[in-house]
C-alpha atoms as a PDB file:
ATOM      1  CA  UNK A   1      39.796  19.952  -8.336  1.00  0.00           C
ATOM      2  CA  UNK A   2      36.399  19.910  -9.813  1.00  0.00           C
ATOM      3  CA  UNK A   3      34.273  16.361  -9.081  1.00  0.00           C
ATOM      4  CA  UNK A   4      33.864  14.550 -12.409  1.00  0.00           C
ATOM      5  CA  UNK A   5      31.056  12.435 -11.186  1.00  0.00           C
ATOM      6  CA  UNK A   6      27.859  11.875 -12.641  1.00  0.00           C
ATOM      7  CA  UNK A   7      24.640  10.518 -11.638  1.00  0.00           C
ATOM      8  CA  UNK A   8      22.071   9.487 -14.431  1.00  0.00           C
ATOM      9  CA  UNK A   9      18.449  10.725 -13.263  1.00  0.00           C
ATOM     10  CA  UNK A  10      17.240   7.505 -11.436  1.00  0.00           C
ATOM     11  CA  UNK A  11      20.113   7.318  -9.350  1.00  0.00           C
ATOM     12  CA  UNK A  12      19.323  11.415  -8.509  1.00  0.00           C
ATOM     13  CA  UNK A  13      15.366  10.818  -7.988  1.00  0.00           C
ATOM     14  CA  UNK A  14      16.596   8.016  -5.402  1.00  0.00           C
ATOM     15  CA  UNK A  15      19.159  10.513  -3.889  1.00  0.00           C
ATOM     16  CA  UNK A  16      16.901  13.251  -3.388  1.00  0.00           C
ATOM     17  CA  UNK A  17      13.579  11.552  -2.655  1.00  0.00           C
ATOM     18  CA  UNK A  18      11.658  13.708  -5.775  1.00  0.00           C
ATOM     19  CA  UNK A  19      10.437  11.608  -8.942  1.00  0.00           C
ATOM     20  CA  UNK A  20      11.664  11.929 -12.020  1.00  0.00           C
ATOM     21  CA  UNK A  21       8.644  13.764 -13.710  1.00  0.00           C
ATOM     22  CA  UNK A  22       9.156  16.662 -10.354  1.00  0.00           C
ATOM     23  CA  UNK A  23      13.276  16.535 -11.436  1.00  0.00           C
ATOM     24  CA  UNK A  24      11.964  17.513 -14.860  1.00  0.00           C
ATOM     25  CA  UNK A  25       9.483  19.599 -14.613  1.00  0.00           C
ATOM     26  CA  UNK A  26      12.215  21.922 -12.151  1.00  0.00           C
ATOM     27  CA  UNK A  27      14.397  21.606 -15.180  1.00  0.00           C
ATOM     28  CA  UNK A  28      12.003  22.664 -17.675  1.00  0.00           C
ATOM     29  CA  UNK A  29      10.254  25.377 -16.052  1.00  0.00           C
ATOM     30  CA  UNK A  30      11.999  26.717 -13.511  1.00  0.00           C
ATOM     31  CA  UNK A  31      16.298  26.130 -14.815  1.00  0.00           C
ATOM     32  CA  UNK A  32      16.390  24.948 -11.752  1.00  0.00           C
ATOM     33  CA  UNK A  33      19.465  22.775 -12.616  1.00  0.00           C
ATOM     34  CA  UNK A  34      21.735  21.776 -16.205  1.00  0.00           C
ATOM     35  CA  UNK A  35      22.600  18.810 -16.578  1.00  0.00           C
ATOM     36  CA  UNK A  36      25.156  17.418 -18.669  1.00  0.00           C
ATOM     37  CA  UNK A  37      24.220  15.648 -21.868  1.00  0.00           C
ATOM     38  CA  UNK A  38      26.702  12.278 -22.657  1.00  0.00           C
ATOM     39  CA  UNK A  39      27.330  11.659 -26.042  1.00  0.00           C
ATOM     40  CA  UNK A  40      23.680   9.505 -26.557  1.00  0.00           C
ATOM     41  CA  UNK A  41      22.211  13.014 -25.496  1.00  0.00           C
ATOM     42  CA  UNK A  42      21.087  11.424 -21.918  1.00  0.00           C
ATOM     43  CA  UNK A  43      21.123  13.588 -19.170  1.00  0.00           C
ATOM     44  CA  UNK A  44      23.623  12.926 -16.349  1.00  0.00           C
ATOM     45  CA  UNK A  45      24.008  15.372 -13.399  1.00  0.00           C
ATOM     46  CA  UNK A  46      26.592  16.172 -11.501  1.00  0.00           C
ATOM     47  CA  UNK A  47      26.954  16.305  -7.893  1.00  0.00           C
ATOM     48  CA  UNK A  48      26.435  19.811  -7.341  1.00  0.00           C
ATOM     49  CA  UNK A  49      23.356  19.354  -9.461  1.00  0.00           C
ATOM     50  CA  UNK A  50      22.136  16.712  -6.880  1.00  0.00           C
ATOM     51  CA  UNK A  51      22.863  18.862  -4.124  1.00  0.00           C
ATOM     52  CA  UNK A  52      21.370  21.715  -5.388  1.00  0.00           C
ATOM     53  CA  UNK A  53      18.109  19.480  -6.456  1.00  0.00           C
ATOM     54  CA  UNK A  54      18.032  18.144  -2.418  1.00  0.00           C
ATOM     55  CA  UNK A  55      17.984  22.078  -0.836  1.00  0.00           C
ATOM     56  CA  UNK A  56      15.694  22.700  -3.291  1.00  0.00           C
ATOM     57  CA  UNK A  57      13.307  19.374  -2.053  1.00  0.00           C
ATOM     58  CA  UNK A  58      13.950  20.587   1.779  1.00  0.00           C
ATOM     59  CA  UNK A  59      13.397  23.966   1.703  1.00  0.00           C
ATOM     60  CA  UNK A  60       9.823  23.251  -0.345  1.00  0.00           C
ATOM     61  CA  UNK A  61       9.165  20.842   2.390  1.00  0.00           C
ATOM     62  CA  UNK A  62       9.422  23.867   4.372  1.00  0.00           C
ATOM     63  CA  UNK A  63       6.499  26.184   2.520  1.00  0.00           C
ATOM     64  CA  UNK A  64       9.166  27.607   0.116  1.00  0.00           C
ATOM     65  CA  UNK A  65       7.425  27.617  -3.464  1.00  0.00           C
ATOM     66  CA  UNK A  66      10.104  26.096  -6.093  1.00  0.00           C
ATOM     67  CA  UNK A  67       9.531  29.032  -8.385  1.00  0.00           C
ATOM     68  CA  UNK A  68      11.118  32.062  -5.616  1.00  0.00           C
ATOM     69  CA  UNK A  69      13.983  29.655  -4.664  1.00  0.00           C
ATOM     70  CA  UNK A  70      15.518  27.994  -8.235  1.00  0.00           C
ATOM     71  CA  UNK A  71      17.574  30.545  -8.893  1.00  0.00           C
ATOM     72  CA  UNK A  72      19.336  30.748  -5.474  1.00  0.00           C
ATOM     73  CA  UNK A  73      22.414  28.623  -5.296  1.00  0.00           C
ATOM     74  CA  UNK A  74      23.596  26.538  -2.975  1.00  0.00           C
ATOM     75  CA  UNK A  75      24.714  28.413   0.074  1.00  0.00           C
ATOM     76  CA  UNK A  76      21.876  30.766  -0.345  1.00  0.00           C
ATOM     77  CA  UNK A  77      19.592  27.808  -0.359  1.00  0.00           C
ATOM     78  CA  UNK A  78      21.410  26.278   3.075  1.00  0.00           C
ATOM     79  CA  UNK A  79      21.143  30.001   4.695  1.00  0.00           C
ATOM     80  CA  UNK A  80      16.790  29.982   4.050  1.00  0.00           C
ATOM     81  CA  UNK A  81      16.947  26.387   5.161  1.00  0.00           C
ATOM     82  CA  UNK A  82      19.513  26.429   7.701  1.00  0.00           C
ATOM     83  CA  UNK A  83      19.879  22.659   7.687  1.00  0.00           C
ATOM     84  CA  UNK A  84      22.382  19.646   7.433  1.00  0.00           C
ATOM     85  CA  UNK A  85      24.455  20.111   3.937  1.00  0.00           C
ATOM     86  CA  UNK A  86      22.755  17.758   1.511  1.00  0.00           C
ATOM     87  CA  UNK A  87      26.723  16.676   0.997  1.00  0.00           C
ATOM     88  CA  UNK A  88      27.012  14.969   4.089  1.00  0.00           C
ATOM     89  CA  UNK A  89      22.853  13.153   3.295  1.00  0.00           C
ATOM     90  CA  UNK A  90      24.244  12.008   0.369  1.00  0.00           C
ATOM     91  CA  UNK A  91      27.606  10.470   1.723  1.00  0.00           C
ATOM     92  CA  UNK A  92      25.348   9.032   4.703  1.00  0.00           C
ATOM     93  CA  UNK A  93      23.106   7.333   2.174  1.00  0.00           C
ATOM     94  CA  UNK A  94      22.917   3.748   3.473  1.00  0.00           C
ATOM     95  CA  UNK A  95      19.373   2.384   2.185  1.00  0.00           C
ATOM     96  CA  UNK A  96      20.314   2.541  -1.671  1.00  0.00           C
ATOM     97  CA  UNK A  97      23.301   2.032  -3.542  1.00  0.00           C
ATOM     98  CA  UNK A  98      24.276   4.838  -5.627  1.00  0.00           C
ATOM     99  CA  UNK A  99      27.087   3.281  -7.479  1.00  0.00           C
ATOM    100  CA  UNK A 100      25.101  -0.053  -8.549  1.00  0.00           C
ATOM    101  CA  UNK A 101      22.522   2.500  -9.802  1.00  0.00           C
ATOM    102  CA  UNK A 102      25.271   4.326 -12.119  1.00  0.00           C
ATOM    103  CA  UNK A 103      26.665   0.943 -13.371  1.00  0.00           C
ATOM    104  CA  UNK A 104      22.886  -0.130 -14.135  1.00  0.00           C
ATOM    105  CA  UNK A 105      22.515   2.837 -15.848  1.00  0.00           C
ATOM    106  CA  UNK A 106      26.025   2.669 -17.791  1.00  0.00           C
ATOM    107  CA  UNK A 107      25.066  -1.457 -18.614  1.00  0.00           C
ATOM    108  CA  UNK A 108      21.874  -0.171 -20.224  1.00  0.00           C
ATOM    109  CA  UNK A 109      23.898   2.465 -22.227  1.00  0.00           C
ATOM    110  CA  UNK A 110      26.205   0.303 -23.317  1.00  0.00           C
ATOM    111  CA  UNK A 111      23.226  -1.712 -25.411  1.00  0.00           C
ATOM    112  CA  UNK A 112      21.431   0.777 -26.739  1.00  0.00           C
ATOM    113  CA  UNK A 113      24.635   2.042 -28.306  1.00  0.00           C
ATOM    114  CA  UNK A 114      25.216  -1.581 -29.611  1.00  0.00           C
ATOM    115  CA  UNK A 115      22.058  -1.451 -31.144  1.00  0.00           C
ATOM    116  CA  UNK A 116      21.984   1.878 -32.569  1.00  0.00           C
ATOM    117  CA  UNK A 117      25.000   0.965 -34.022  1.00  0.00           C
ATOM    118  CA  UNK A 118      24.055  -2.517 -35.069  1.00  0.00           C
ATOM    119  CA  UNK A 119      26.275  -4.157 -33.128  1.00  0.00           C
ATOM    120  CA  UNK A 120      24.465  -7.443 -32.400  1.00  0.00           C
ATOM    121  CA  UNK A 121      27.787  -8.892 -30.967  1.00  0.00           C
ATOM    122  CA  UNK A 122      28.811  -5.754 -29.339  1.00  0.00           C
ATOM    123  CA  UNK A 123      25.550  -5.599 -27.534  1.00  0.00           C
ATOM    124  CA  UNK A 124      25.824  -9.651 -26.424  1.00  0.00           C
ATOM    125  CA  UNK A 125      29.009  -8.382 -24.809  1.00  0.00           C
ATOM    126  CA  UNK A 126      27.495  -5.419 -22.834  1.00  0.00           C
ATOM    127  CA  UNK A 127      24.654  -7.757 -21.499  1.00  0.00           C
ATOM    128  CA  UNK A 128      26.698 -10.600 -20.913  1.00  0.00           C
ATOM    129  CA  UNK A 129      28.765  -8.058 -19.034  1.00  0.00           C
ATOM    130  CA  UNK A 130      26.347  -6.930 -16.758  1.00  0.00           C
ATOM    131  CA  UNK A 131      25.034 -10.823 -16.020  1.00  0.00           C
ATOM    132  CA  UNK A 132      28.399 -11.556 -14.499  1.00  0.00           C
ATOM    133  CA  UNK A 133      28.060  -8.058 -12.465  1.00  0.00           C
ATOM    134  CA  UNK A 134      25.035  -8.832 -11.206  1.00  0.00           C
ATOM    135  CA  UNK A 135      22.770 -11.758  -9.671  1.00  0.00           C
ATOM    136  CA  UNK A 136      20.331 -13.032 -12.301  1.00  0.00           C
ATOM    137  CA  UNK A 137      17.599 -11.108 -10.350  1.00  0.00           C
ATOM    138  CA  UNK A 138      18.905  -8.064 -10.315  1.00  0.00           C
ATOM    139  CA  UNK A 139      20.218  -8.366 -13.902  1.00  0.00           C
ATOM    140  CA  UNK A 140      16.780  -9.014 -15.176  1.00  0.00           C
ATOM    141  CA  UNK A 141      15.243  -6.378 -12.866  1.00  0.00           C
ATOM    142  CA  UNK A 142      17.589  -3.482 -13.354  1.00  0.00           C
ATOM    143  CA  UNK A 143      19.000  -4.151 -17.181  1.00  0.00           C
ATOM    144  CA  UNK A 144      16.734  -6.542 -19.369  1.00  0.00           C
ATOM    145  CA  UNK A 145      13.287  -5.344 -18.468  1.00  0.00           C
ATOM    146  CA  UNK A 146      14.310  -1.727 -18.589  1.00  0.00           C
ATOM    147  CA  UNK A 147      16.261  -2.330 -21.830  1.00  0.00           C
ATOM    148  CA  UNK A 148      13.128  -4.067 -23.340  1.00  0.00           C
ATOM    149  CA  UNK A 149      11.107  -1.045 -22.459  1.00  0.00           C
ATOM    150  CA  UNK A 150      13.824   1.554 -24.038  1.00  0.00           C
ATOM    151  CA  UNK A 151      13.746  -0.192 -27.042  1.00  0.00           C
ATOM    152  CA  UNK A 152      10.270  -0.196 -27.279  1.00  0.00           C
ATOM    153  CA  UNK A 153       9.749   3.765 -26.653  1.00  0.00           C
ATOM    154  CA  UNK A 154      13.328   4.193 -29.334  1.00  0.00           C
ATOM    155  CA  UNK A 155      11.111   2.268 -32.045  1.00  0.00           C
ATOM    156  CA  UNK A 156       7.775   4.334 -31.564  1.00  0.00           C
ATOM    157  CA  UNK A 157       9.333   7.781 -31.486  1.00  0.00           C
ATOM    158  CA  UNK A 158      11.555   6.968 -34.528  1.00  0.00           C
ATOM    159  CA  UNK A 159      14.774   6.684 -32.903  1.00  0.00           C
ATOM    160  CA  UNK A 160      15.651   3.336 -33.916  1.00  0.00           C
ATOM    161  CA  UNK A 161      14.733   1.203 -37.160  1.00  0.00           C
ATOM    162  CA  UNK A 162      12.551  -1.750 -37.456  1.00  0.00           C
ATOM    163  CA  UNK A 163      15.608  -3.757 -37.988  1.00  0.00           C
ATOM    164  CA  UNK A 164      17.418  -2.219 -34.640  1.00  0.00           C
ATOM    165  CA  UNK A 165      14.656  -3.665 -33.189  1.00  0.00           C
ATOM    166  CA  UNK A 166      14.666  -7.019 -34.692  1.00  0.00           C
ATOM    167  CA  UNK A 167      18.442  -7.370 -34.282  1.00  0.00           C
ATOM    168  CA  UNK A 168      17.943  -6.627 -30.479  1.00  0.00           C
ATOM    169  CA  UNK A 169      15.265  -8.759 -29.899  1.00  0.00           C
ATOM    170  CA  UNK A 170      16.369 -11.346 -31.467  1.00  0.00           C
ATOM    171  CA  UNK A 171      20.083 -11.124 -29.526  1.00  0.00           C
ATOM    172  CA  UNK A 172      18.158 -10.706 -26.214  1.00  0.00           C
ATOM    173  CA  UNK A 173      15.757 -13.633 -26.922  1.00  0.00           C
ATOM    174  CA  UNK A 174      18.763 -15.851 -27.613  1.00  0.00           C
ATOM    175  CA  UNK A 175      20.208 -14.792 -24.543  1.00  0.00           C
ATOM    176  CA  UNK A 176      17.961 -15.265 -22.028  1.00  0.00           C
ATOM    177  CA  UNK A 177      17.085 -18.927 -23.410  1.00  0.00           C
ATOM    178  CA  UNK A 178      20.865 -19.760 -23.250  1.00  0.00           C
ATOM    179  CA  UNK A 179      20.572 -18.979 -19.269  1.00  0.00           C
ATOM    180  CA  UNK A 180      17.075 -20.916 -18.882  1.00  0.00           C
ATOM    181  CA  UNK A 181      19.391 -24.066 -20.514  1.00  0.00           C
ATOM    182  CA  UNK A 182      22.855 -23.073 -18.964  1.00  0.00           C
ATOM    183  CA  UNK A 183      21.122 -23.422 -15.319  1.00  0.00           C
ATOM    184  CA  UNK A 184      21.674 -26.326 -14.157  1.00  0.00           C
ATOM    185  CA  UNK A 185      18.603 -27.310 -11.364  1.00  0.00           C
ATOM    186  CA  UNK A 186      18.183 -30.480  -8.943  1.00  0.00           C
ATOM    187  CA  UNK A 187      16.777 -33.499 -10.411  1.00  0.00           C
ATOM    188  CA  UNK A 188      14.051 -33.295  -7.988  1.00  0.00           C
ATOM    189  CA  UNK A 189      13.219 -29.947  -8.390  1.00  0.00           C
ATOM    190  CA  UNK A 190       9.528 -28.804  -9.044  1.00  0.00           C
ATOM    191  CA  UNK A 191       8.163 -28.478 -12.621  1.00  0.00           C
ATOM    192  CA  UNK A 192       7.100 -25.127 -14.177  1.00  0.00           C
ATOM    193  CA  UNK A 193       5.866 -24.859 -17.934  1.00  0.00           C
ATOM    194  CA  UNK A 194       6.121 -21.646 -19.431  1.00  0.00           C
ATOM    195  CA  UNK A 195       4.343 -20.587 -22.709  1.00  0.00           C
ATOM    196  CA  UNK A 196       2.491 -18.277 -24.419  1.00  0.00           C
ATOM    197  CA  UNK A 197      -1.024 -18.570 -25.850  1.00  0.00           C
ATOM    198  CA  UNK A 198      -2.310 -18.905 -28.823  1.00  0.00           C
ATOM    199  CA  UNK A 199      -1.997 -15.783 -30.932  1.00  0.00           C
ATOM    200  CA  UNK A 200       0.851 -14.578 -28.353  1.00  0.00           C
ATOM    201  CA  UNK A 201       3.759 -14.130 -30.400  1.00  0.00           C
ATOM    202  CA  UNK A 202       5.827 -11.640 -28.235  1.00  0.00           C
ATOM    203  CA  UNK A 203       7.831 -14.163 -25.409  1.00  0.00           C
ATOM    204  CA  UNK A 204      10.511 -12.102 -24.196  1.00  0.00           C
ATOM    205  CA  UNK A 205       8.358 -11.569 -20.708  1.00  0.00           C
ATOM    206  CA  UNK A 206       7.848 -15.800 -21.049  1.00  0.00           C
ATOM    207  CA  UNK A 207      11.276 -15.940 -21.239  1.00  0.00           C
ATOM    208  CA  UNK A 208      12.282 -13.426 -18.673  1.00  0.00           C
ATOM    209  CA  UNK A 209      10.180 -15.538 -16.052  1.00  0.00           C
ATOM    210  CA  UNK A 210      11.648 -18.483 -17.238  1.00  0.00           C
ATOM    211  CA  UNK A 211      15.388 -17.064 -15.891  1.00  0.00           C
ATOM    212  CA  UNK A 212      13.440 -15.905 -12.877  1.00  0.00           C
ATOM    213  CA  UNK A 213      12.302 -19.261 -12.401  1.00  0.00           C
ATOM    214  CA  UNK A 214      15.552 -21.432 -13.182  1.00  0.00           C
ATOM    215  CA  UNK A 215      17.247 -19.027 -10.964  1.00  0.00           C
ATOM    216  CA  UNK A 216      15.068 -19.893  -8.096  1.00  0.00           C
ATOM    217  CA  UNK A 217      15.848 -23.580  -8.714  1.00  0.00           C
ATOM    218  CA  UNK A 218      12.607 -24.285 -10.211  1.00  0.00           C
ATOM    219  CA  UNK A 219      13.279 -26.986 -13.246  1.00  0.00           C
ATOM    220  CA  UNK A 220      11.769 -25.011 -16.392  1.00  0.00           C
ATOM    221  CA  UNK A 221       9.884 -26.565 -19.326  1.00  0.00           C
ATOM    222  CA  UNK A 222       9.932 -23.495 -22.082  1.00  0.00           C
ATOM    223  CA  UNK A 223       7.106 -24.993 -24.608  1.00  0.00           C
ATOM    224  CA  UNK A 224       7.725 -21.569 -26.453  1.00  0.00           C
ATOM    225  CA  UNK A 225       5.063 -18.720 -28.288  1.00  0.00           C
ATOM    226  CA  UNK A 226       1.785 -19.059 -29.903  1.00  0.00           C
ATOM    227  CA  UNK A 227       0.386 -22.430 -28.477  1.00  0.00           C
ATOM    228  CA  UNK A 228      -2.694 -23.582 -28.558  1.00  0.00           C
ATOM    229  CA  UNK A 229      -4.736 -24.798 -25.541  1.00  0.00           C
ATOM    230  CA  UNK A 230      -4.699 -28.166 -26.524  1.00  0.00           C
ATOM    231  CA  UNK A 231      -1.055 -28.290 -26.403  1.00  0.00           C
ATOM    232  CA  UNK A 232      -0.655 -26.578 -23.316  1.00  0.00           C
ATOM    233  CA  UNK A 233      -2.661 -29.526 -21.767  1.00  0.00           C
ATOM    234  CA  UNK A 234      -1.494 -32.179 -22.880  1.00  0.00           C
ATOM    235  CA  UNK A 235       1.983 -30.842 -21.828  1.00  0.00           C
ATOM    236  CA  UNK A 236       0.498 -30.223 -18.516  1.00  0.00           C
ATOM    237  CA  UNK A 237      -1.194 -33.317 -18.338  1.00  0.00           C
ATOM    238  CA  UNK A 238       2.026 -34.849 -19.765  1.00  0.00           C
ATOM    239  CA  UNK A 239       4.404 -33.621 -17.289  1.00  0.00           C
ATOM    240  CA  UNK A 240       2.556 -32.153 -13.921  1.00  0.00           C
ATOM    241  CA  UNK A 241       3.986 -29.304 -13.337  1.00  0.00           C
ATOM    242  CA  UNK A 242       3.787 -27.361 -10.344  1.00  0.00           C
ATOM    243  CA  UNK A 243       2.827 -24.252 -12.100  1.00  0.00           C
ATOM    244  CA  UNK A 244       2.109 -23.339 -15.224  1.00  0.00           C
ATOM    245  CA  UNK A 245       3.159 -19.604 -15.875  1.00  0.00           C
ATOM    246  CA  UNK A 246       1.490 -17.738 -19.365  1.00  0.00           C
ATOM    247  CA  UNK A 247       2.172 -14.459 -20.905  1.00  0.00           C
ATOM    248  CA  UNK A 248      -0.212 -12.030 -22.479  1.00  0.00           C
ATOM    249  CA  UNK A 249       1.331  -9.074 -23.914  1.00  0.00           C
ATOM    250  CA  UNK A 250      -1.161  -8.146 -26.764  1.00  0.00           C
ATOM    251  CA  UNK A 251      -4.061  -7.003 -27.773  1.00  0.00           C
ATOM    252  CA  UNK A 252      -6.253  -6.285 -24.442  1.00  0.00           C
ATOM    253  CA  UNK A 253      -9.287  -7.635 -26.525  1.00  0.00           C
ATOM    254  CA  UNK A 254      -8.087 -10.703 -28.397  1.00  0.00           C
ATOM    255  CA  UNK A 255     -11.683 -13.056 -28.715  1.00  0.00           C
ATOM    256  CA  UNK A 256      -9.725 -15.802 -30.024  1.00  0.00           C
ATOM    257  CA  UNK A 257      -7.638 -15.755 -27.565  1.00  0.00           C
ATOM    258  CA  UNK A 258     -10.627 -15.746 -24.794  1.00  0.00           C
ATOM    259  CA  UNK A 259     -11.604 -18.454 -26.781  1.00  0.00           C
ATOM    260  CA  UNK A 260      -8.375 -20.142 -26.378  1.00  0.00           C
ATOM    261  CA  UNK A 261      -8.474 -19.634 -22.916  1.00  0.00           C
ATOM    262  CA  UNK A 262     -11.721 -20.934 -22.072  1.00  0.00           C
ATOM    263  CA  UNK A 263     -10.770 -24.251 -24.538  1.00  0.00           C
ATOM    264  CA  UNK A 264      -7.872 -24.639 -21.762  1.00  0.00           C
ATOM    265  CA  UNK A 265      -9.970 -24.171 -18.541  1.00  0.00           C
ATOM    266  CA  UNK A 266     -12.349 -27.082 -20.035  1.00  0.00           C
ATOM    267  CA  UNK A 267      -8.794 -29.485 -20.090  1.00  0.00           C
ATOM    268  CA  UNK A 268      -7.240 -28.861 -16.950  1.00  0.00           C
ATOM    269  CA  UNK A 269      -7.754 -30.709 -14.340  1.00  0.00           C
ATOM    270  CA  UNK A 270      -4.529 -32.184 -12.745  1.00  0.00           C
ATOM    271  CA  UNK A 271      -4.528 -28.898  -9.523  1.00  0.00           C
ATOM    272  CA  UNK A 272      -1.652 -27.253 -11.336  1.00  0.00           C
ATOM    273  CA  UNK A 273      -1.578 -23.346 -10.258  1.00  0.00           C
ATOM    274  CA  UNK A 274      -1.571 -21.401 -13.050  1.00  0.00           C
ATOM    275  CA  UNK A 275      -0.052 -17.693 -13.012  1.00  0.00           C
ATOM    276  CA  UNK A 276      -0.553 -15.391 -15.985  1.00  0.00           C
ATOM    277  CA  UNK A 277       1.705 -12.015 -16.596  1.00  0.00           C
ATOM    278  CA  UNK A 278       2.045  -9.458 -19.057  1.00  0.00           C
ATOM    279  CA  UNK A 279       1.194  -6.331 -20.207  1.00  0.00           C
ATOM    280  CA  UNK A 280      -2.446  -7.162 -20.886  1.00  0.00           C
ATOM    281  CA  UNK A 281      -2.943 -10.087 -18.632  1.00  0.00           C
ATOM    282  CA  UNK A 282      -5.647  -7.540 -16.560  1.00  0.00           C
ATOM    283  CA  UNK A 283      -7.921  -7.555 -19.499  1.00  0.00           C
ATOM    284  CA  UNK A 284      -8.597 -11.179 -19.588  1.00  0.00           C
ATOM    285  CA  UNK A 285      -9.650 -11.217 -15.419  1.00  0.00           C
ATOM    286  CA  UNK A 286     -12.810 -12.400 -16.060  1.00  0.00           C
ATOM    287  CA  UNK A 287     -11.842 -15.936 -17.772  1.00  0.00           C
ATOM    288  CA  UNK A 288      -8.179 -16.055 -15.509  1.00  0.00           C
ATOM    289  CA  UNK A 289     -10.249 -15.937 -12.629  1.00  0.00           C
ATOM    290  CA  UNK A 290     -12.939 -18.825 -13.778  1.00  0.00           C
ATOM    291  CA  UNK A 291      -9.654 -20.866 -14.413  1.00  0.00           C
ATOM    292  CA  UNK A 292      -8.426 -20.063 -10.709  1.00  0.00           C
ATOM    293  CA  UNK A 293      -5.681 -18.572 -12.499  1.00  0.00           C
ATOM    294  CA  UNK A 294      -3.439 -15.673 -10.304  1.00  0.00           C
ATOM    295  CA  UNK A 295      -2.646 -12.586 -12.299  1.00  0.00           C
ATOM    296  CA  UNK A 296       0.965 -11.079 -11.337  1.00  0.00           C
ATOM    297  CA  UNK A 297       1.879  -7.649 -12.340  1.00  0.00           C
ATOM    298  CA  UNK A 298       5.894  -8.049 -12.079  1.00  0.00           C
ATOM    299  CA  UNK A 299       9.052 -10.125 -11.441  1.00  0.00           C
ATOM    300  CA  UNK A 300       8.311  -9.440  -7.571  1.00  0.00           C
ATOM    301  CA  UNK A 301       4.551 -11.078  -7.667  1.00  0.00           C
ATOM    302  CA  UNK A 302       5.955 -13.771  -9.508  1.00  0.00           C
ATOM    303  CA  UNK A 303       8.931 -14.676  -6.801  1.00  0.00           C
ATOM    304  CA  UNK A 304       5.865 -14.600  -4.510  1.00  0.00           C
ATOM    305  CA  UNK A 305       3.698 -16.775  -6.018  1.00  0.00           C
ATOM    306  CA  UNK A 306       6.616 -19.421  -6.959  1.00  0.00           C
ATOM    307  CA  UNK A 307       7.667 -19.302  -3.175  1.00  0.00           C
ATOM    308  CA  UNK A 308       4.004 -19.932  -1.949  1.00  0.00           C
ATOM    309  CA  UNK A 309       3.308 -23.056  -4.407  1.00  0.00           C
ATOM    310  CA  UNK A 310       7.022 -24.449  -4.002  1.00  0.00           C
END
């Protein structure tokens, strides 16, 4: 009986050990492998295609170029390599869970089709689906931030509408603040305001570290987008938080808000640590580093940094 399952290509570059750009590239120029196509057009492969890929990886490891061996198949791929059947690797896989990657994969599916279909309920289902799946962590990690960044590629190429978009966001904003207020945190649990500057009017990443946060049983203050210094201290002066977390997604160049920035480093001075994220946090080193401010690059950092000040 022929094996019906399917591995979407994340789950197959952590199978095989080769990235996804190598997995394509062996598709592309060499035919190395098909795979199947689900109804979305995304590419799911099947296990022979995942066995095929891994004797392809070993016997390269061994000096064979990929471009004299893609056409072999299988068996004549074990006889040049005369090795372990990639079967039995991939049964024996212990350090990664294949199934949780598939059902990642699937959760993500599921709201991209909700929101090509503008389906705003439809696609609170399929998230709130994979929340109760998955620890808020992971469910951040593996669905949201992934989902944020497919619907961000779907708008540029033209794949999605501006109002796709909006509907998502909005739906996804809504739904992350609902678990930031559903959490409920110890009375005596340390502070953390989260906001983003002035001029900052993206806050899903604000609000995406604010579940990270709550989760960790930190009690979170969301003061919200686009706030100027001023406000930001006198909530921090206010309420003395722990930390105070800030988001910078856009532009890399913004010289109001530098100016913002360097308005907020003259008003601070209660010793709370400050931690900045976002897509162009980098850009503004110079000033986050005269306000002693740490820079994290993802959710990981951020875990890091909240452990080390708790």
């Amino acid at each position: 009986m022929e094996n019906k399952i399917t591995y979407p290509i994340k789950a197959v570059s952590k199978i095989t050990g080769l990235s996804i750009h190598v997995i394509r590239a062996w598709e592309k120029r060499y035919n190395a492998v098909v795979p199947h196509r689900t109804n979305t057009n995304r590419r799911v492969y099947s296990v022979d295609n995942v066995e095929k890929l891994t004797l392809l990886s070993m016997a390269s490891q061994k000096g064979y170029s990929i471009g004299s061996i893609a056409n072999l198949n299988c068996d004549e791929l074990r006889k040049i390599i005369g090795e372990i059947t990639p079967k039995k690797v991939i049964k024996d896989s212990s350090d990664f869970d294949v199934k949780e990657i598939v059902e990642e994969y699937e959760y993500i599916e599921d709201c991209v089709n909700a929101i090509k279909n503008l389906n705003p309920v439809q696609l609170e289902k399929s998230l709130y689906k994979a929340l109760v799946n998955l620890p808020n962590f992971k469910f951040i990690e593996s669905v949201v931030y992934p989902l944020l960044v497919k619907i961000g590629k779907m708008w540029q190429e033209g794949e999605i509408r501006i109002v796709q978009e909006h509907i998502s966001t909005a739906v996804i904003r809504k739904f992350l603040t609902s678990l930031i207020d559903n959490n409920s945190v110890s009375e005596n649990a340390p502070k953390i305001v989260i906001a983003t500057p002035k001029g900052q009017f993206h806050e899903l990443g604000a609000l995406i570290i604010g579940v990270i946060a709550s989760s960790d049983g930190w009690n979170v203050i969301y003061m919200g987008p686009d706030l100027p210094g001023e406000e930001i201290a006198a909530a921090i002066h206010k309420l003395h938080p722990k930390v105070v977390a800030l988001s910078i997604v856009y532009p890399n160049d913004d010289f109001v808000l530098d100016r913002e920035m360097r308005k907020l480093k003259k008003l601070l001075n209660n010793g709370s640590r400050i931690i900045v994220g976002g897509a162009s946090a980098n850009a503004y080193a110079d000033i986050l580093s005269d306000m002693n401010a740490e820079i994290i690059n993802n959710i990981q950092e951020f875990r890091k940094e909240l452990e080390i000040t708790r």
